[in-house]
Structures are given as structure tokens and as C-alpha cells.
PDB file of N, CA and C in Angstrom:
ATOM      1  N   UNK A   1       0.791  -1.212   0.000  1.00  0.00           N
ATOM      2  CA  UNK A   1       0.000   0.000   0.000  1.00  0.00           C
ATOM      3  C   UNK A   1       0.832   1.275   0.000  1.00  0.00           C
ATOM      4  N   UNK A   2       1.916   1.292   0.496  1.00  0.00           N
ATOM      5  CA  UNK A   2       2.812   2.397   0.343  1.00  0.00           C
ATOM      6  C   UNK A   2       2.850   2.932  -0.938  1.00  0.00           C
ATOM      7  N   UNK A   3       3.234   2.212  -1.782  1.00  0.00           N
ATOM      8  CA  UNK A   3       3.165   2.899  -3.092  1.00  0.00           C
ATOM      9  C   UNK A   3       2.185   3.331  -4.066  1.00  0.00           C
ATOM     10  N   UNK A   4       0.900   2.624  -3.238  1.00  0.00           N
ATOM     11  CA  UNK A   4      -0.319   2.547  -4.335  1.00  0.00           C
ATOM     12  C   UNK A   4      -1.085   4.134  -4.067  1.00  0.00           C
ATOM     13  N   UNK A   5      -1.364   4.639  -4.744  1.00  0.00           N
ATOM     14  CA  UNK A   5      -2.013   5.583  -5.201  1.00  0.00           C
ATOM     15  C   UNK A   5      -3.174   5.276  -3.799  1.00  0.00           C
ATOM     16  N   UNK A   6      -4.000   6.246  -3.209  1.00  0.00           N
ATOM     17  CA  UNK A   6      -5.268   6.332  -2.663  1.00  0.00           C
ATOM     18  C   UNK A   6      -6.163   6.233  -3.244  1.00  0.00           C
ATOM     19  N   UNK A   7      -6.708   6.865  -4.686  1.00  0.00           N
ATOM     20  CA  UNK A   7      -7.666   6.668  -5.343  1.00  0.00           C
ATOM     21  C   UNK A   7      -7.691   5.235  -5.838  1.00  0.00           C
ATOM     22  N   UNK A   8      -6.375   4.562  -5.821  1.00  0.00           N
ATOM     23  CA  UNK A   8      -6.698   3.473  -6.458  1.00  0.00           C
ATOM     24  C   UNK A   8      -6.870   2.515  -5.454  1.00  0.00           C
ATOM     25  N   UNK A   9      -6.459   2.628  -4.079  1.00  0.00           N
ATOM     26  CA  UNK A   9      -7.026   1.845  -3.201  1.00  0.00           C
ATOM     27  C   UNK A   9      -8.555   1.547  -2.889  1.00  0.00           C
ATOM     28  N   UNK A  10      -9.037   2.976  -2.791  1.00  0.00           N
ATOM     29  CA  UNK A  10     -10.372   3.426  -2.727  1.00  0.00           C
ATOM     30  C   UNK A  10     -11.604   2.858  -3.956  1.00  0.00           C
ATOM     31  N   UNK A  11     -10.442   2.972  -5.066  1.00  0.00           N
ATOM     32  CA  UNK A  11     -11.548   2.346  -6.193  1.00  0.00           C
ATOM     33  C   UNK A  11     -11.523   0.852  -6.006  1.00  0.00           C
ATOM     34  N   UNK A  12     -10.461  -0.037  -5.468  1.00  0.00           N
ATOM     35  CA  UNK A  12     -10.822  -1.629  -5.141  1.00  0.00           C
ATOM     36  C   UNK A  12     -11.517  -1.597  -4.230  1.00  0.00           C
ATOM     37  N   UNK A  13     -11.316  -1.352  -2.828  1.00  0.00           N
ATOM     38  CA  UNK A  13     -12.155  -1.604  -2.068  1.00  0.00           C
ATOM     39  C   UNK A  13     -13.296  -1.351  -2.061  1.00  0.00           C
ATOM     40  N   UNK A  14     -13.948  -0.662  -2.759  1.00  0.00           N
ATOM     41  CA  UNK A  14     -15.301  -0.007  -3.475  1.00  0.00           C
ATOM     42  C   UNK A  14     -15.625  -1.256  -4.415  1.00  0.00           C
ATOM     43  N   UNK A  15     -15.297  -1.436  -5.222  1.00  0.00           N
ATOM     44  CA  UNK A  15     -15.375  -2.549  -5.853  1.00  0.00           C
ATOM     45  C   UNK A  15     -15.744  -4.208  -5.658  1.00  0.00           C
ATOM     46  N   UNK A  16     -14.646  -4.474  -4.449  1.00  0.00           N
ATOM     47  CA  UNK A  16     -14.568  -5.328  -4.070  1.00  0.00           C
ATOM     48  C   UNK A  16     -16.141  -5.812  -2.861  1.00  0.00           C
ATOM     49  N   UNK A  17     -16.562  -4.280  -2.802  1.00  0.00           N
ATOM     50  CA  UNK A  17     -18.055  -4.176  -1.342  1.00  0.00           C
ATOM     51  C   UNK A  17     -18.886  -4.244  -2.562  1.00  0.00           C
ATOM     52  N   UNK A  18     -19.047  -3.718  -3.753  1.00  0.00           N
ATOM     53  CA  UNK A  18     -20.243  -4.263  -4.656  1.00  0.00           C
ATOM     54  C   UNK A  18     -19.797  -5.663  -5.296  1.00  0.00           C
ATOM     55  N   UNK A  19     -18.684  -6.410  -4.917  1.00  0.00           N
ATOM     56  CA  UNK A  19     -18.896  -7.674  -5.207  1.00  0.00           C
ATOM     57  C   UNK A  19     -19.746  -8.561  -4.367  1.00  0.00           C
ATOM     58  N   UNK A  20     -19.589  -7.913  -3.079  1.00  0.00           N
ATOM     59  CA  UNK A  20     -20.026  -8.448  -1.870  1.00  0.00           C
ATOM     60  C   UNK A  20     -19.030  -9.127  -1.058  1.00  0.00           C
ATOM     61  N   UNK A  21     -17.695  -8.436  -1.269  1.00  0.00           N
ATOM     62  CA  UNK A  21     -16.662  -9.419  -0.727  1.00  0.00           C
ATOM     63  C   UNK A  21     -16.246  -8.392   0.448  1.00  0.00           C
ATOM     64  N   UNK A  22     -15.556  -9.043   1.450  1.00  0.00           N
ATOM     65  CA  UNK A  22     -15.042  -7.951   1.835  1.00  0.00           C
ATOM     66  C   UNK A  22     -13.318  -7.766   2.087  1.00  0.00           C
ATOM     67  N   UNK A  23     -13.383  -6.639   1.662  1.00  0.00           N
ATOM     68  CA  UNK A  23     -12.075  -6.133   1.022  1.00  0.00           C
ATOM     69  C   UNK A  23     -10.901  -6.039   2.406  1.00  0.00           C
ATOM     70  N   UNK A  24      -9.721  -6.323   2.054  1.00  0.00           N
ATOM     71  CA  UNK A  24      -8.796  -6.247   3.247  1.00  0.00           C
ATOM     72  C   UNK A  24      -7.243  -5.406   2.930  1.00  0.00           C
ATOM     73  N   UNK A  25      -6.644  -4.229   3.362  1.00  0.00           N
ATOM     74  CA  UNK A  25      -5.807  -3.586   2.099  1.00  0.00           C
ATOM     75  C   UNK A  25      -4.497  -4.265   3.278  1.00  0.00           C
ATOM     76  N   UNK A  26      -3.431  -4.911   2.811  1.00  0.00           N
ATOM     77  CA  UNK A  26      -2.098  -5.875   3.406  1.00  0.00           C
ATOM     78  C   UNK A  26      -0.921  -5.219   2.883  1.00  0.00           C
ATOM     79  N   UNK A  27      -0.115  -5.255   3.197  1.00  0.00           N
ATOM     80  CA  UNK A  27       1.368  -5.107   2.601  1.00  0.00           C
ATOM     81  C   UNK A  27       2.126  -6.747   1.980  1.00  0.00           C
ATOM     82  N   UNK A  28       2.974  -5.973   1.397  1.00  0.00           N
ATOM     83  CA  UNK A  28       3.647  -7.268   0.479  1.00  0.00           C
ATOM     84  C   UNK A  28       4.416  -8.296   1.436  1.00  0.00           C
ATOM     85  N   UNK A  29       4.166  -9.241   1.768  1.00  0.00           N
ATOM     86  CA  UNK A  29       4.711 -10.120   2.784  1.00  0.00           C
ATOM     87  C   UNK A  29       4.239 -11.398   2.351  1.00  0.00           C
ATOM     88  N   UNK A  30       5.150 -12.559   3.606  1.00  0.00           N
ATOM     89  CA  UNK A  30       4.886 -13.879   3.559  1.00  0.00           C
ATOM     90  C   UNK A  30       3.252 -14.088   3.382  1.00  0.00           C
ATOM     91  N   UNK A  31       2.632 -15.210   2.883  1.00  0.00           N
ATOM     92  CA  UNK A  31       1.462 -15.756   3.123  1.00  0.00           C
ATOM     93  C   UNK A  31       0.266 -15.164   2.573  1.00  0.00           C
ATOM     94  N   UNK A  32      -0.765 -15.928   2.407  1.00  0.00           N
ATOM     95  CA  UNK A  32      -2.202 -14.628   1.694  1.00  0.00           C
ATOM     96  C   UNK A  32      -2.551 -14.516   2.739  1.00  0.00           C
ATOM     97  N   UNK A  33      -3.642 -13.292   3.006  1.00  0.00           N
ATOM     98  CA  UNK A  33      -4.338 -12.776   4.011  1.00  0.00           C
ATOM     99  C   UNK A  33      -4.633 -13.957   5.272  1.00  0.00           C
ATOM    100  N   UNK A  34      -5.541 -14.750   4.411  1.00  0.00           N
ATOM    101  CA  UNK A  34      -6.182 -16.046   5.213  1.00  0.00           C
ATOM    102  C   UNK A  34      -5.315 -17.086   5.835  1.00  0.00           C
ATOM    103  N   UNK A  35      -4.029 -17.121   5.118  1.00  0.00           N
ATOM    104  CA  UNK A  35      -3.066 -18.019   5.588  1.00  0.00           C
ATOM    105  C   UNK A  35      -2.752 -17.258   7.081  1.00  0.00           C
ATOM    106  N   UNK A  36      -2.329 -15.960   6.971  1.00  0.00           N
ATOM    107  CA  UNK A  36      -2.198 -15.070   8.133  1.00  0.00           C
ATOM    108  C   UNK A  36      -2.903 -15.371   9.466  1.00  0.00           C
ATOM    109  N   UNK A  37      -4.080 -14.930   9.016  1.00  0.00           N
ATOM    110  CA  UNK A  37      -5.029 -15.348  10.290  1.00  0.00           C
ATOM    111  C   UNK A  37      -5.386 -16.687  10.515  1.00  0.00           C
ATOM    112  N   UNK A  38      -5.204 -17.666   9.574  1.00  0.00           N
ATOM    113  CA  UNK A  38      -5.434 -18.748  10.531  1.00  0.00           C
ATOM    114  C   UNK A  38      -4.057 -19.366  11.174  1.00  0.00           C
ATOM    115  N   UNK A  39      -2.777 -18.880  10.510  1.00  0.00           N
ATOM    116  CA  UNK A  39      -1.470 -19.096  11.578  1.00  0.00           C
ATOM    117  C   UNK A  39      -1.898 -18.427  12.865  1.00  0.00           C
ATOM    118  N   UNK A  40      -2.252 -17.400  13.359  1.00  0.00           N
ATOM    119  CA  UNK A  40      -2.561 -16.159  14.666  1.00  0.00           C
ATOM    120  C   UNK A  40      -4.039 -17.418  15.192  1.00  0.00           C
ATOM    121  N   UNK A  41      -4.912 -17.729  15.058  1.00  0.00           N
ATOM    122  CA  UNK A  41      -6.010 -18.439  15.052  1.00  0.00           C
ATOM    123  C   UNK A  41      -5.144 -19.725  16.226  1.00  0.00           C
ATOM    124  N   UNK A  42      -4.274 -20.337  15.069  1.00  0.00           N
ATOM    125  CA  UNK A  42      -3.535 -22.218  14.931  1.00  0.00           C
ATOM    126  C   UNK A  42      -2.792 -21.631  16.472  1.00  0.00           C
ATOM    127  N   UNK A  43      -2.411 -20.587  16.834  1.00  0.00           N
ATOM    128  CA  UNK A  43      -1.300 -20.478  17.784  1.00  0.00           C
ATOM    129  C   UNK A  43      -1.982 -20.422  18.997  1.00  0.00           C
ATOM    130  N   UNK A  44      -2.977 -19.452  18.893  1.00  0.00           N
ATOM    131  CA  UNK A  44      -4.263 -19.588  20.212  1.00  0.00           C
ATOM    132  C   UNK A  44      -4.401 -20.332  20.696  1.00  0.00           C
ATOM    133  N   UNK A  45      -4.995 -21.521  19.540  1.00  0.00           N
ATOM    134  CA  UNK A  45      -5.105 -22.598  19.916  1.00  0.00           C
ATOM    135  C   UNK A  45      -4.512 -23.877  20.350  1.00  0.00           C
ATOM    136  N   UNK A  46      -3.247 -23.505  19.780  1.00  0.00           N
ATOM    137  CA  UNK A  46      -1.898 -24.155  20.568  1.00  0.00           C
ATOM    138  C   UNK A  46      -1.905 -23.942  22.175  1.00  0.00           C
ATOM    139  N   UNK A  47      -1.929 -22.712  22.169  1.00  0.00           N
ATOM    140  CA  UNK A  47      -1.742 -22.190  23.424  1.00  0.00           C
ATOM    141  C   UNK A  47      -2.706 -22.651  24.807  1.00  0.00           C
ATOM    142  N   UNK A  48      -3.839 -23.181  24.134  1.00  0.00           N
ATOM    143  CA  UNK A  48      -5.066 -23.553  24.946  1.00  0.00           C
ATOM    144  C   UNK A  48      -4.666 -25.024  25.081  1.00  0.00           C
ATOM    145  N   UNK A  49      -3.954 -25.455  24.269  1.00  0.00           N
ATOM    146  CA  UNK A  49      -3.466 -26.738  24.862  1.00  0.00           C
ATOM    147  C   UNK A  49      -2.284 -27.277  25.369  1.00  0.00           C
ATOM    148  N   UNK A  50      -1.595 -26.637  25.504  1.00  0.00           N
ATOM    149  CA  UNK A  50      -0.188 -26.238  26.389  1.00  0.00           C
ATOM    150  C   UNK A  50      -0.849 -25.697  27.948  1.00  0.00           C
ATOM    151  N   UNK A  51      -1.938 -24.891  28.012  1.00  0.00           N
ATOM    152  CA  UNK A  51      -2.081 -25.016  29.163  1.00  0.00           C
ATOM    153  C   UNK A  51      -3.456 -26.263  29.385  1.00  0.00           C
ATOM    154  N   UNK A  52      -3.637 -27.066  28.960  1.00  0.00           N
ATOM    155  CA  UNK A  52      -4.097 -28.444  29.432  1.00  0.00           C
ATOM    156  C   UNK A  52      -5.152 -28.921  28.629  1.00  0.00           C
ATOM    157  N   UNK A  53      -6.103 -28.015  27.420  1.00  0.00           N
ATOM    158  CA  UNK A  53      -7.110 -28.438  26.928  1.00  0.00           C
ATOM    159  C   UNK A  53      -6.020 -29.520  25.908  1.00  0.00           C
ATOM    160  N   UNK A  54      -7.712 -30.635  25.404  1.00  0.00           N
ATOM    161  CA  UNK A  54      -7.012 -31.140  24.665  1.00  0.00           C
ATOM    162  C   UNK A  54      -7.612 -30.876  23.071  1.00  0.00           C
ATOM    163  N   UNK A  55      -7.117 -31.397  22.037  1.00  0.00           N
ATOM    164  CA  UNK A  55      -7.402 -30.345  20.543  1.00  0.00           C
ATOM    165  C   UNK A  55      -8.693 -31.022  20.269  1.00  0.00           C
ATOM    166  N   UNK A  56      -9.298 -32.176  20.958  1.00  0.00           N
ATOM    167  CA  UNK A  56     -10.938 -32.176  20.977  1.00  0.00           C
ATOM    168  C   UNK A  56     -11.913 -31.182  21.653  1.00  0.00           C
ATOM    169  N   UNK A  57     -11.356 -30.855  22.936  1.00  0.00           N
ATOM    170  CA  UNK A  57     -11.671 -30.150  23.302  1.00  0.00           C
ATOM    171  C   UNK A  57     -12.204 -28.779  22.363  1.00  0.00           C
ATOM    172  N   UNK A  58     -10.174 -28.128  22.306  1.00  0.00           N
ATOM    173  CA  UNK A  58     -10.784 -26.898  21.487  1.00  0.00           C
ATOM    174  C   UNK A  58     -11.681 -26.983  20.073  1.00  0.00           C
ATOM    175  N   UNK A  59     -11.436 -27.781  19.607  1.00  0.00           N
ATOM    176  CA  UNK A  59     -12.401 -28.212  18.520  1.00  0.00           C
ATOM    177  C   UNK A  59     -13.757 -28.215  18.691  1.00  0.00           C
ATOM    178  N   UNK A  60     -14.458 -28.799  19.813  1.00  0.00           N
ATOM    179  CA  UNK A  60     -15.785 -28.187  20.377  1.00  0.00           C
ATOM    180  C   UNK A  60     -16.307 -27.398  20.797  1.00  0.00           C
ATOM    181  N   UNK A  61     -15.178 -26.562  21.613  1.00  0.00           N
ATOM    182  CA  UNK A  61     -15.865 -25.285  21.744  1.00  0.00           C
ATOM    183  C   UNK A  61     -15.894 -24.544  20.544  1.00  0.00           C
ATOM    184  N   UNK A  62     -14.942 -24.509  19.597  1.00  0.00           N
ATOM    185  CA  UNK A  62     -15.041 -24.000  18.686  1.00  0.00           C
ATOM    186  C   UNK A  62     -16.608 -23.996  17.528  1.00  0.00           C
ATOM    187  N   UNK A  63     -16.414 -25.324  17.544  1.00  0.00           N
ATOM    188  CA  UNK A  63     -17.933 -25.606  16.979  1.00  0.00           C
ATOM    189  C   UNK A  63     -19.145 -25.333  17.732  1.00  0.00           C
ATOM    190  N   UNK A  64     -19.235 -24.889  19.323  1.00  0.00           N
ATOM    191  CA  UNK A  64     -19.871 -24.662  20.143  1.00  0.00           C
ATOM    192  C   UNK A  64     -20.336 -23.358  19.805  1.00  0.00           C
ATOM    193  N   UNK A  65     -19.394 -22.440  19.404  1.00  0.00           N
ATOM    194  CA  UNK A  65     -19.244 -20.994  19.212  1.00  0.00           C
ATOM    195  C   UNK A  65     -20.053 -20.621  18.070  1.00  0.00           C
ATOM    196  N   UNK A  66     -19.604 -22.310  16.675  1.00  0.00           N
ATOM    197  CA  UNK A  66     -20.123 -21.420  15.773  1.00  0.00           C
ATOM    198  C   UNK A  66     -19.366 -21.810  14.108  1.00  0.00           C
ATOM    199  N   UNK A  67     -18.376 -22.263  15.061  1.00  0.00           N
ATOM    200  CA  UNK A  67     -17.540 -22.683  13.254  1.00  0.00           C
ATOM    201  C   UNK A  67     -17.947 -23.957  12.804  1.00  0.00           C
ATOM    202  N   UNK A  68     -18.092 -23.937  11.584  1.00  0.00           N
ATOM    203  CA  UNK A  68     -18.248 -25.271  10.712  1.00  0.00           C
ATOM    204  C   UNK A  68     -17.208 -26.529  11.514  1.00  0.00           C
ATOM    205  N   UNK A  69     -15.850 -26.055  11.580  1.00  0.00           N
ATOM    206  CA  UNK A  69     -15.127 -27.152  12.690  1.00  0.00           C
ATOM    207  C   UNK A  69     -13.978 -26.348  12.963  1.00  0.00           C
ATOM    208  N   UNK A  70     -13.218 -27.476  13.800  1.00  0.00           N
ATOM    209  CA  UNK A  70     -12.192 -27.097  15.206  1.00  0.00           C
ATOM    210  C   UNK A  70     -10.991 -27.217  14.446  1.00  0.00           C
ATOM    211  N   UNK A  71      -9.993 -25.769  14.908  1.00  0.00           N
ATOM    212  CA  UNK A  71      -9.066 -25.907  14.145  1.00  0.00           C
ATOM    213  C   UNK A  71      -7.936 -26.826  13.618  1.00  0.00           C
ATOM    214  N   UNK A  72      -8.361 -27.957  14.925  1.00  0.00           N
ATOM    215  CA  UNK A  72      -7.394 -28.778  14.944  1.00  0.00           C
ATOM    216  C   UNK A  72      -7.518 -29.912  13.853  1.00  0.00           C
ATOM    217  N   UNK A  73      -9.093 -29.972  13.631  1.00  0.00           N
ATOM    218  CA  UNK A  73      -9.907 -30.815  12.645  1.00  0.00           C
ATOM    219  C   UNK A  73      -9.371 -30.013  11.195  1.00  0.00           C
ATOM    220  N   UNK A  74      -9.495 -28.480  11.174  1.00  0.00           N
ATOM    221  CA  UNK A  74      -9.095 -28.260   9.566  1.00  0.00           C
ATOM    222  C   UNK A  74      -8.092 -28.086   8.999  1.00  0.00           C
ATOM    223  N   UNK A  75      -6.785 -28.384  10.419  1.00  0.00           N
ATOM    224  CA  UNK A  75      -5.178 -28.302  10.005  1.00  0.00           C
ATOM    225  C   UNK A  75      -5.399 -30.113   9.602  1.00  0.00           C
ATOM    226  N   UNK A  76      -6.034 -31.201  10.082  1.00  0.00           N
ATOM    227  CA  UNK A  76      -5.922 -32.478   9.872  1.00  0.00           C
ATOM    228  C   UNK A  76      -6.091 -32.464   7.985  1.00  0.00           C
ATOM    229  N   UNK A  77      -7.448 -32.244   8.121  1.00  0.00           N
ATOM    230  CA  UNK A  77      -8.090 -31.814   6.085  1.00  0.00           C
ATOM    231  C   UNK A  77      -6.974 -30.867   5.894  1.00  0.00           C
ATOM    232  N   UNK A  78      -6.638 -30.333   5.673  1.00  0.00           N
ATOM    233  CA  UNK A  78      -6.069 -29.122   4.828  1.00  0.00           C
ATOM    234  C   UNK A  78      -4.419 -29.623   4.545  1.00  0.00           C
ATOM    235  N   UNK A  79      -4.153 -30.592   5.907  1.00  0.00           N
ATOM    236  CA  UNK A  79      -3.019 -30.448   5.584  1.00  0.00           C
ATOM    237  C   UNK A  79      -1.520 -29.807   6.253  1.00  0.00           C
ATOM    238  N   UNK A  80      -1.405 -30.788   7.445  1.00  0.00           N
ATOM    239  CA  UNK A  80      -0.647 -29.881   8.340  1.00  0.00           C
ATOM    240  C   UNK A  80       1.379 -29.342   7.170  1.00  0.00           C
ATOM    241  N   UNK A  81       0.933 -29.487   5.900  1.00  0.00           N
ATOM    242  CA  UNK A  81       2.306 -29.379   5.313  1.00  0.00           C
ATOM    243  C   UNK A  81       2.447 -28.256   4.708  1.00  0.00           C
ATOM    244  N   UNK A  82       1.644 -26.937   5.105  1.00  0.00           N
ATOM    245  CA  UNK A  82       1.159 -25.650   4.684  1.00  0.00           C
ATOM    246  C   UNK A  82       1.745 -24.871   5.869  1.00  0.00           C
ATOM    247  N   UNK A  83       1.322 -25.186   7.190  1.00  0.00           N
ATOM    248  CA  UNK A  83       2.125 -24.691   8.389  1.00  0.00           C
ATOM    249  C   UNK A  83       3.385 -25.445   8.500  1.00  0.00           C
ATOM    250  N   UNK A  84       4.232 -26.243   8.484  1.00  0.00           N
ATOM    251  CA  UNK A  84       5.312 -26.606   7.881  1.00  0.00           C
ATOM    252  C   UNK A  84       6.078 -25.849   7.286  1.00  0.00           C
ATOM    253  N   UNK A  85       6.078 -25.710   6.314  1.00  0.00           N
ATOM    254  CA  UNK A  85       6.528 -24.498   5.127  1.00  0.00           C
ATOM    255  C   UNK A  85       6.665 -23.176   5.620  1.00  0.00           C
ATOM    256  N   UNK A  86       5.570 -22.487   6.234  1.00  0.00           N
ATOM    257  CA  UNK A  86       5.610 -21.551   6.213  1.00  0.00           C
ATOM    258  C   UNK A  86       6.884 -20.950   7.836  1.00  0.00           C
ATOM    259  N   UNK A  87       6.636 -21.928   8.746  1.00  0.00           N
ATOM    260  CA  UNK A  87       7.235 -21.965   9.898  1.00  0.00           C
ATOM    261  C   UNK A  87       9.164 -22.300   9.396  1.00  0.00           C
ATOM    262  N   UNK A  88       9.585 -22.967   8.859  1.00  0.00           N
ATOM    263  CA  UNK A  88      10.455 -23.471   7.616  1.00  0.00           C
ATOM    264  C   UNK A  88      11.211 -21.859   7.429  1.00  0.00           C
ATOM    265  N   UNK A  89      10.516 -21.316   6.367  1.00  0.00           N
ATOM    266  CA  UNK A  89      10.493 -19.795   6.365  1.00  0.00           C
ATOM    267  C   UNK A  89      10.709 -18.722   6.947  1.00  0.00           C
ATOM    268  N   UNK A  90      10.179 -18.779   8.038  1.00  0.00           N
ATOM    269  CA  UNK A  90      10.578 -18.089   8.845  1.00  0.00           C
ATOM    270  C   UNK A  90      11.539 -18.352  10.075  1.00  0.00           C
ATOM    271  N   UNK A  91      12.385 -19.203   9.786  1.00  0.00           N
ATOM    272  CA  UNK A  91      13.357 -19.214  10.605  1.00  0.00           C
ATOM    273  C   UNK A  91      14.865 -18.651  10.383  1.00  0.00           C
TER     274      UNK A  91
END
């Protein structure tokens, strides 16, 4: 975003709300948006089980709350070789 023009920020994100999407403005870095937040998400939830839950656990409350499923369930599907990589990377 540093370099991008304002009007031209203004005209995507405008754009992007009559797609019905909603728009997010990032800087040039590791990972897409979504990869982002569900690494910040994956660590929480690490964290809830380091202090004693177990990843069924958080997985139910999670679904308790509201999500389709528990993060621990959509690092299993997805593929724990995406956080791999990216952790890899940043060292």
C-alpha cells in the first residue's frame, strides 16, 4: 500500500463491497491474508493446549461458538504441510 495511489485503493475496495466481498488492504509479505489469520487463530489454539485443553476439546468449543469445525480438525483436512513451510520460512 505504500506505493499505491489512494484513489486506487479506494476504487478496489469499493469494488470489491459491490462484489459483496469484503475487502482487506495488506502489505507485500509472507502468506495470503487467510493463511495469516489462521497461523494467529492455529497459535491460540496451541496455546489452549499447552495449558491443558485437549485439541478435541478446542475443537468443540469452537464448533460450540459457531464454526463449521475445530481448528485442529481443519489443520488435519487441509493439511498440516502448509504450516510446515511456512514456519520453515521463517526461521
Amino acid at each position: 500500500p505504500a506505493r499505491t495511489a489512494p484513489d486506487v485503493i479506494a476504487t478496489a475496495l469499493a469494488l470489491a463491497k459491490r462484489m459483496g466481498k469484503q475487502p482487506v488492504v495488506a502489505g507485500n509479505c509472507d502468506g495470503f491474508i487467510g493463511n495469516r489469520i489462521y497461523a494467529l487463530y492455529r497459535r491460540h489454539a496451541e496455546v489452549l493446549v499447552e495449558d491443558g485443553a485437549s485439541p478435541q476439546e478446542v475443537d468443540a468449543a469452537l464448533e460450540a461458538y459457531g464454526f463449521a469445525m475445530g481448528i485442529f480438525a481443519v489443520s488435519d483436512m487441509s493439511g498440516l504441510d502448509i504450516a510446515y513451510a511456512m514456519r520453515k520460512r521463517r526461521v
